[in-house]
Protein backbone atom coordinates (compact mmCIF):
# COMPACT_ATOMS: atom_id res chain seq x y z
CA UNK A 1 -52.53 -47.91 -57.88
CA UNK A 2 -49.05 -47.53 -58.55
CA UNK A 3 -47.11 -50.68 -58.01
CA UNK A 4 -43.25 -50.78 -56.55
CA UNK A 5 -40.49 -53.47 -55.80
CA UNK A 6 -39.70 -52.01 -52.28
CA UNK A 7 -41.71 -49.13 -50.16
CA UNK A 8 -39.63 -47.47 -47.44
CA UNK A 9 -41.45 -45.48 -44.76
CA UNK A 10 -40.64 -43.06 -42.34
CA UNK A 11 -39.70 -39.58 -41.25
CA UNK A 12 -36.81 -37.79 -43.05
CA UNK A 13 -34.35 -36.76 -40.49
CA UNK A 14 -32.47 -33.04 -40.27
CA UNK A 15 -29.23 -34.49 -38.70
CA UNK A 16 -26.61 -32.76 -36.96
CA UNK A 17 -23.49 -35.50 -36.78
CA UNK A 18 -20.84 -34.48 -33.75
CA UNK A 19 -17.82 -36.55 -34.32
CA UNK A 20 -13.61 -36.47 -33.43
CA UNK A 21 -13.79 -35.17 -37.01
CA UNK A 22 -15.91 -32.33 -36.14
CA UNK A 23 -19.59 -31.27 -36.97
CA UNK A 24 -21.70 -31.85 -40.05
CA UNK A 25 -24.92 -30.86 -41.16
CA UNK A 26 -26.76 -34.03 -42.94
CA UNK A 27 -29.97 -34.89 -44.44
CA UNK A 28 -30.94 -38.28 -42.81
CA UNK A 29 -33.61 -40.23 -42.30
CA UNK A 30 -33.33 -43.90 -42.70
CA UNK A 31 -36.37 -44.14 -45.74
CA UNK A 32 -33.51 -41.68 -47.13
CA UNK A 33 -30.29 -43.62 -46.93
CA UNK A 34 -32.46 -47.08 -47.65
CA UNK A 35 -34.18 -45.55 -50.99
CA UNK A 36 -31.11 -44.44 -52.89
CA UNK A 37 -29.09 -47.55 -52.51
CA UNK A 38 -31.98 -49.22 -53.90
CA UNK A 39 -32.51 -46.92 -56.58
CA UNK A 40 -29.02 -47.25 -57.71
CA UNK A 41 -29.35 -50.43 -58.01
CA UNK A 42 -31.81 -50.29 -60.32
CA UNK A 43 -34.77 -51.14 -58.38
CA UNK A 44 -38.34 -49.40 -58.86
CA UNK A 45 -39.32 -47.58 -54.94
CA UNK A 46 -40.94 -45.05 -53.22
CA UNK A 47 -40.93 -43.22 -50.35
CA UNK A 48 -43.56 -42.32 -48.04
CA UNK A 49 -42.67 -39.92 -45.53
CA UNK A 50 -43.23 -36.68 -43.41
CA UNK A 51 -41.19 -33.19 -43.31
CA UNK A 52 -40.98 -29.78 -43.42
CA UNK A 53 -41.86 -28.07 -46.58
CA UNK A 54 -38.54 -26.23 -46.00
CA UNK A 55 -36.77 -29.47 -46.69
CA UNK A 56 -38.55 -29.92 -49.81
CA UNK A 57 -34.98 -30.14 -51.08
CA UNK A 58 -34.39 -33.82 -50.18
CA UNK A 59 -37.83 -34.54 -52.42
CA UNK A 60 -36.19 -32.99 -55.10
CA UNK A 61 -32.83 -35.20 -54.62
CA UNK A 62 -35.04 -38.31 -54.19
CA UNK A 63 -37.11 -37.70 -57.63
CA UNK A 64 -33.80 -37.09 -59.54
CA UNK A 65 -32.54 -39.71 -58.53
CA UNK A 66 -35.62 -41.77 -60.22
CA UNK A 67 -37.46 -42.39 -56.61
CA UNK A 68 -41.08 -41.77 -56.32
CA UNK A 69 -41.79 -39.64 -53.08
CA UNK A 70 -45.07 -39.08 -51.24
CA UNK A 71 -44.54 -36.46 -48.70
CA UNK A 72 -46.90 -35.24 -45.92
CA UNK A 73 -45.50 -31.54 -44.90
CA UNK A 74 -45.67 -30.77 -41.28
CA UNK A 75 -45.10 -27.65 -39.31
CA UNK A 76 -41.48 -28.80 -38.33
CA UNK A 77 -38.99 -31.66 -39.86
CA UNK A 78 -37.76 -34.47 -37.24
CA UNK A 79 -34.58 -32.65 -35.68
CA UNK A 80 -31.70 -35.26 -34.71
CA UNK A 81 -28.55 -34.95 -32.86
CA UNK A 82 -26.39 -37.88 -33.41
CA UNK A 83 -22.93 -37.35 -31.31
CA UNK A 84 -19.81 -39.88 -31.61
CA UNK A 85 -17.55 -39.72 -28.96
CA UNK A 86 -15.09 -42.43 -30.41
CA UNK A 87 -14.11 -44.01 -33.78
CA UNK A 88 -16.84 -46.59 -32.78
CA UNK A 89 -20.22 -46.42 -34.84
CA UNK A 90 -21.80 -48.47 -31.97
CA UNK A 91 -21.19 -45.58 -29.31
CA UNK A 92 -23.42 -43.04 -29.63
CA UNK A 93 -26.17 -40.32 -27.82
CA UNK A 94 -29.36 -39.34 -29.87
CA UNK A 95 -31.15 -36.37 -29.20
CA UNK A 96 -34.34 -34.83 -30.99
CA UNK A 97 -35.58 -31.19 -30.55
CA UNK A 98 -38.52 -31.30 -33.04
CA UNK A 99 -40.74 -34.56 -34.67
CA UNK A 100 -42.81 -34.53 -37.58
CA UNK A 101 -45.04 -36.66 -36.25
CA UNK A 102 -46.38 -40.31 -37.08
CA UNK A 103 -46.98 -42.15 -41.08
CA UNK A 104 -50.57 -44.13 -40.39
CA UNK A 105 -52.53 -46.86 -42.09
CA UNK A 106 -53.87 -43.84 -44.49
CA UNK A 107 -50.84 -43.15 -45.65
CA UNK A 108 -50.09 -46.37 -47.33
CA UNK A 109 -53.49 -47.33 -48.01
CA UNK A 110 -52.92 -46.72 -52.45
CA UNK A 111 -49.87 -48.33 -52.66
CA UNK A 112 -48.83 -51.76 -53.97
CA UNK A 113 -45.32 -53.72 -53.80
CA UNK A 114 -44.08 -56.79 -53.27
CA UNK A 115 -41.88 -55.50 -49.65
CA UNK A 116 -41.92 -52.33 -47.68
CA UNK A 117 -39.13 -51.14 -45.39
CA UNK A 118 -40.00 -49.14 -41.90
CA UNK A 119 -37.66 -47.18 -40.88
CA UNK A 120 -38.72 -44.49 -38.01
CA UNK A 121 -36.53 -43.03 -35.93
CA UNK A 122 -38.19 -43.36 -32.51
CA UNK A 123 -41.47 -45.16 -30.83
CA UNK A 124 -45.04 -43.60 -31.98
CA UNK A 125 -43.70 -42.90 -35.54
CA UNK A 126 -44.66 -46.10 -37.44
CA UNK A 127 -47.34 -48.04 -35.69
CA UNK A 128 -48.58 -51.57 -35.90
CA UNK A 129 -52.02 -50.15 -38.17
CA UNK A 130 -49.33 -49.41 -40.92
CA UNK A 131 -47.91 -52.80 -40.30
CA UNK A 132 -51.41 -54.64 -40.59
CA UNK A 133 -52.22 -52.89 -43.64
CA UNK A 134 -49.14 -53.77 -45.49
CA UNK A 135 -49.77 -57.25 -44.41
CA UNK A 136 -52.89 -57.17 -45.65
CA UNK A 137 -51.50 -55.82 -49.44
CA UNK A 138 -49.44 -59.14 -49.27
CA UNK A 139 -45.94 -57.32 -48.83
CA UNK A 140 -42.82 -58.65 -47.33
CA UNK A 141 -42.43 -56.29 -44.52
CA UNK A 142 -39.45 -55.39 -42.72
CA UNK A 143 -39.00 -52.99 -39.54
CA UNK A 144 -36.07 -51.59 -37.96
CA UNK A 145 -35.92 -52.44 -34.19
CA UNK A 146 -34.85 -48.15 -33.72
CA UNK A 147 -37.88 -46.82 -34.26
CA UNK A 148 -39.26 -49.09 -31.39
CA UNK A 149 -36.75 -49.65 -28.71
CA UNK A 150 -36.10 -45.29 -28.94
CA UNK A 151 -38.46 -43.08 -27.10
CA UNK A 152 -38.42 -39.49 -26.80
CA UNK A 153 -37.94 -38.38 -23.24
CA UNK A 154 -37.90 -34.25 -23.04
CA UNK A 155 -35.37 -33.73 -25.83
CA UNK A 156 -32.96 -37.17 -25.43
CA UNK A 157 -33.74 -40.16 -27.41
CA UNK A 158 -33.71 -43.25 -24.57
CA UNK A 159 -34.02 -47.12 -25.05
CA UNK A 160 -36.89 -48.34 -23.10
CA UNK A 161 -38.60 -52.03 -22.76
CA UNK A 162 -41.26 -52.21 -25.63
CA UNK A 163 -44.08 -54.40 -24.44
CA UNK A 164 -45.24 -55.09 -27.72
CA UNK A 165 -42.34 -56.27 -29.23
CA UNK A 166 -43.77 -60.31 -29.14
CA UNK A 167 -46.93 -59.32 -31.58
CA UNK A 168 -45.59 -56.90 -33.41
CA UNK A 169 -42.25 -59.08 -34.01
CA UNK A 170 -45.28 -62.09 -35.01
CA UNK A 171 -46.15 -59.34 -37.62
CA UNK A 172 -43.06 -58.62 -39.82
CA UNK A 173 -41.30 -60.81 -41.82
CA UNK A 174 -37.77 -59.22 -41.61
CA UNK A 175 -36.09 -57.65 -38.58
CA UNK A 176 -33.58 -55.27 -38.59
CA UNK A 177 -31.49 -54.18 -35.03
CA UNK A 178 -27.93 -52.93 -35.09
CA UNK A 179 -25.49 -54.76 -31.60
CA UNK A 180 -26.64 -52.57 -29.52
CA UNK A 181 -30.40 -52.29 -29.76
CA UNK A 182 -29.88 -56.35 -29.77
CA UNK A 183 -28.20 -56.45 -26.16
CA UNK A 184 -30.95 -54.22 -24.94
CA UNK A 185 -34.07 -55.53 -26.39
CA UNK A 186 -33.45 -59.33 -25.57
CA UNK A 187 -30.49 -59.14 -22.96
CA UNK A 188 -28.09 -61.12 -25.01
CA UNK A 189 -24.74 -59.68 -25.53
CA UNK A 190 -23.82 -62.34 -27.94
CA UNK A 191 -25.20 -61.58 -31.61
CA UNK A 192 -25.73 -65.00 -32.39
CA UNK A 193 -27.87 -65.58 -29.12
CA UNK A 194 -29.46 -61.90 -29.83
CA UNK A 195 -30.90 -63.17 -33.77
CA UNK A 196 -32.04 -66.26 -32.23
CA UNK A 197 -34.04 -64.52 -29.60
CA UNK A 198 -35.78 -62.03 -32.29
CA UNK A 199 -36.37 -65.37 -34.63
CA UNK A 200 -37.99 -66.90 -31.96
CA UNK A 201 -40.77 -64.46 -31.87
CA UNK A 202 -41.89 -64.98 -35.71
CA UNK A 203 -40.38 -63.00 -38.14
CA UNK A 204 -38.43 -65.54 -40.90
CA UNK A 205 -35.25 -63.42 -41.08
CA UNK A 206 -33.03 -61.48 -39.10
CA UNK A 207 -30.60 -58.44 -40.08
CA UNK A 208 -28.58 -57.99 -37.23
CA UNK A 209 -25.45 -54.98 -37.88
CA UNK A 210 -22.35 -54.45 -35.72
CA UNK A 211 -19.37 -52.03 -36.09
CA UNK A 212 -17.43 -54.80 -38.11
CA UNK A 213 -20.68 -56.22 -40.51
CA UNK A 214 -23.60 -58.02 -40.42
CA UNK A 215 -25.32 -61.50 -39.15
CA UNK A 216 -28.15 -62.50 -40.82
CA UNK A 217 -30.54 -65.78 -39.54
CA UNK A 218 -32.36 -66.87 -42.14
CA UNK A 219 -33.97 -69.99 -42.14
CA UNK A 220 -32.38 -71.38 -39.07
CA UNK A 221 -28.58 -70.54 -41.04
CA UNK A 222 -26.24 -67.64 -39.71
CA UNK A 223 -24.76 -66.01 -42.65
CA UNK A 224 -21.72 -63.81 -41.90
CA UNK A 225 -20.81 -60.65 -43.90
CA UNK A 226 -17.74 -58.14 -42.90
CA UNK A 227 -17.73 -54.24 -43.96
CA UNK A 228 -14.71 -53.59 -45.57
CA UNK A 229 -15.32 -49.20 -45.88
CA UNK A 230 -11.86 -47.41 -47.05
CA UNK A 231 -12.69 -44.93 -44.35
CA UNK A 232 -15.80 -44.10 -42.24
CA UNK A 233 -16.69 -40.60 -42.76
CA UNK A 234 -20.38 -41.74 -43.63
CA UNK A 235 -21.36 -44.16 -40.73
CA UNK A 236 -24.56 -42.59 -39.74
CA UNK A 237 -27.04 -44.42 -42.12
CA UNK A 238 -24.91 -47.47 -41.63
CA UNK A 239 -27.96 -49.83 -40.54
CA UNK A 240 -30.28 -47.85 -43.24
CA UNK A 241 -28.30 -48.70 -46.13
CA UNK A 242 -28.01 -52.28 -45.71
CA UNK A 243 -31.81 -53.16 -44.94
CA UNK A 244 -32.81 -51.07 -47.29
CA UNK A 245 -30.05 -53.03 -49.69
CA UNK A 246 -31.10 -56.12 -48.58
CA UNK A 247 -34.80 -56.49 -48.69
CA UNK A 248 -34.71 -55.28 -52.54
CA UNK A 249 -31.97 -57.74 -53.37
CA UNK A 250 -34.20 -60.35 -51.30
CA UNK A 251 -36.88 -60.05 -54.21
CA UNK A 252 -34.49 -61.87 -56.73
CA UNK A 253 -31.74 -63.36 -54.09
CA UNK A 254 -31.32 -66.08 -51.17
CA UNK A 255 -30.05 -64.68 -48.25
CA UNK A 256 -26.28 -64.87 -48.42
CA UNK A 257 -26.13 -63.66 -51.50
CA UNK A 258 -28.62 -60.83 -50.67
CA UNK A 259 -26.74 -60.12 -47.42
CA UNK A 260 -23.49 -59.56 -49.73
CA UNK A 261 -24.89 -57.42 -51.73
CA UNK A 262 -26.00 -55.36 -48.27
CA UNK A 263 -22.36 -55.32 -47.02
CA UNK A 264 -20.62 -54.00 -49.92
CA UNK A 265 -23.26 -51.31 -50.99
CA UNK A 266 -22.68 -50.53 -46.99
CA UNK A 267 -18.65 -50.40 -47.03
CA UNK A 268 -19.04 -48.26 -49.59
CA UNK A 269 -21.57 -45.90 -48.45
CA UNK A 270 -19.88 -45.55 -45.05
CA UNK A 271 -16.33 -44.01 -46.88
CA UNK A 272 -18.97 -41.18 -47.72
CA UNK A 273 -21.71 -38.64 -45.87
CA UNK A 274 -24.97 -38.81 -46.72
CA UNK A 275 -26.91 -41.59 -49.10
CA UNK A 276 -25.02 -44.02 -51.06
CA UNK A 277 -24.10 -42.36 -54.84
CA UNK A 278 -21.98 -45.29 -56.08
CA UNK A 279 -22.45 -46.80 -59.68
CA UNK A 280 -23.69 -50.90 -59.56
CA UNK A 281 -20.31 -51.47 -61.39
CA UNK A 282 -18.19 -49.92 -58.43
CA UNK A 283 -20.82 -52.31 -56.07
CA UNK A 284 -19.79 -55.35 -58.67
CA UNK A 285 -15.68 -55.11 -58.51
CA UNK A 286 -16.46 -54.92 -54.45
CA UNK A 287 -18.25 -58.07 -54.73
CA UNK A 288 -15.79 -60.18 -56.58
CA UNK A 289 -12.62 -58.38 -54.56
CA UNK A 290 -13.62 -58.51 -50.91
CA UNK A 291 -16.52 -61.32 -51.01
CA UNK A 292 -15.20 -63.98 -53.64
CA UNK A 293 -18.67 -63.05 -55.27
CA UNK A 294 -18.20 -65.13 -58.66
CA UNK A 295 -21.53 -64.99 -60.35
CA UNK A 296 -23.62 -61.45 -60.33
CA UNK A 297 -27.16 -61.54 -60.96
């Protein structure tokens, strides 16, 4: 059994980004965007996820880039049409024409490491069996509120009420929701009221992302981050990047200083498309310029 820092599971996503700036073809998936930041940071992951064999390319970019990937190959990739009418990462309307259907308990039965990151895309991808099992290897797990609050009605990707959010929330040690998925899944516009509500349900840390940075409750301590990116021609994996960021730094770091490292490695991946491909020096000089970070570890 091979043993990991972080696992991050979910579908790879064949994104189609509509923009003011026009359109752009993008291999997505939040497992994707999560996994290199990590990897460039030196940390030792894999990724478990479904796809195409046609996109066997984004295997290939995952293994050179020193992550272990365990695909499943099914008929079609997960198909996703992200469209921004504004200069506002918030505002957006998800569509999906194609799914590559669910990761199970199976699927991460042979694999050890001390967290694991879920990061579906919409409800029925990532169930609570893969949850229970991951709990039951001992891992710090953390799930993204998307792939629960999204399900997939005809083509268009819709928030609906999740019933089980109360035990599955019990379940997971780390939750992560961008502003929006907040205000819809506890009713609070305020961010500060929205972490609260999550953290009242069980899970010992919250991630919390808006257009301008991040909130994190860890503890019973808000811990406020700005994103500082030179430009935003890479905001879709926004969210991705700084879970996936977080929960590896998490395995050495308290939470302020982990949720530093998550904004900067996320300003800097949102001045470009696709996964984060900055060195850890660029990530260090961010640190000390825009966060009065004194002391790397």
């Amino acid at each position: 059994m091979k043993n990991y820092d972080v696992l991050y599971i979910g579908n790879y996503t064949k994104d189609t980004i509509i923009s003011p700036a026009g359109v752009k073809y993008v291999d997505g998936g939040a497992v994707n965007y999560a996994a290199h930041a990590a990897a460039k940071l030196g940390f030792n992951v894999a990724v478990i996820t479904r796809l195409a064999k046609e996109d066997d390319h984004v295997v290939e970019k995952l293994v050179q880039a020193g992550i272990d990937c365990y695909p499943t190959y099914s008929p079609q990739s997960t198909l996703m049409k992200l469209e921004y009418p504004t200069s506002d990462p918030d505002i957006r309307a998800l569509s999906v024409s194609a799914t590559a259907g669910s990761v199970t308990a199976g699927d991460v039965e042979s694999f050890d490491a001390r967290a694991a990151v879920i990061g579906s895309s919409l409800r029925g991808e990532v169930g609570m069996d893969v949850i229970e099992k991951l709990k039951e290897k001992k891992m710090l797990v953390a799930a993204d509120m998307q792939g629960f609050v999204r399900v997939l009605r005809g083509v268009e990707l819709k928030y609906e009420p999740w019933d089980e959010m109360r035990s599955t929330l019990a379940r997971v040690d780390v939750v992560k929701s961008d502003a929006v998925e907040a205000e819809f899944l506890t009713g609070e516009k305020d961010i500060f009221k929205a972490a609260s509500f999550y953290a009242d349900m069980g899970p010992r840390e919250i991630v919390l992302t808006h257009k301008d940075g991040v909130l994190i409750l860890a503890d019973g301590e808000f811990h406020e981050m700005g994103f500082y990116p030179a430009r935003l021609d890479g905001r879709s994996g926004r969210g991705d990047t700084c879970v996936g960021t977080y929960v590896a730094k998490r395995l050495s770091l308290p939470p302020r200083e982990a949720g530093m490292w998550a904004a900067a490695v996320t300003s800097l991946k949102m001045e470009n498309l696709g996964p984060f491909d900055r060195s850890i020096n660029e990530v260090e000089s961010f640190l000390h310029a825009r966060y009065n970070y004194g002391s790397i570890v």
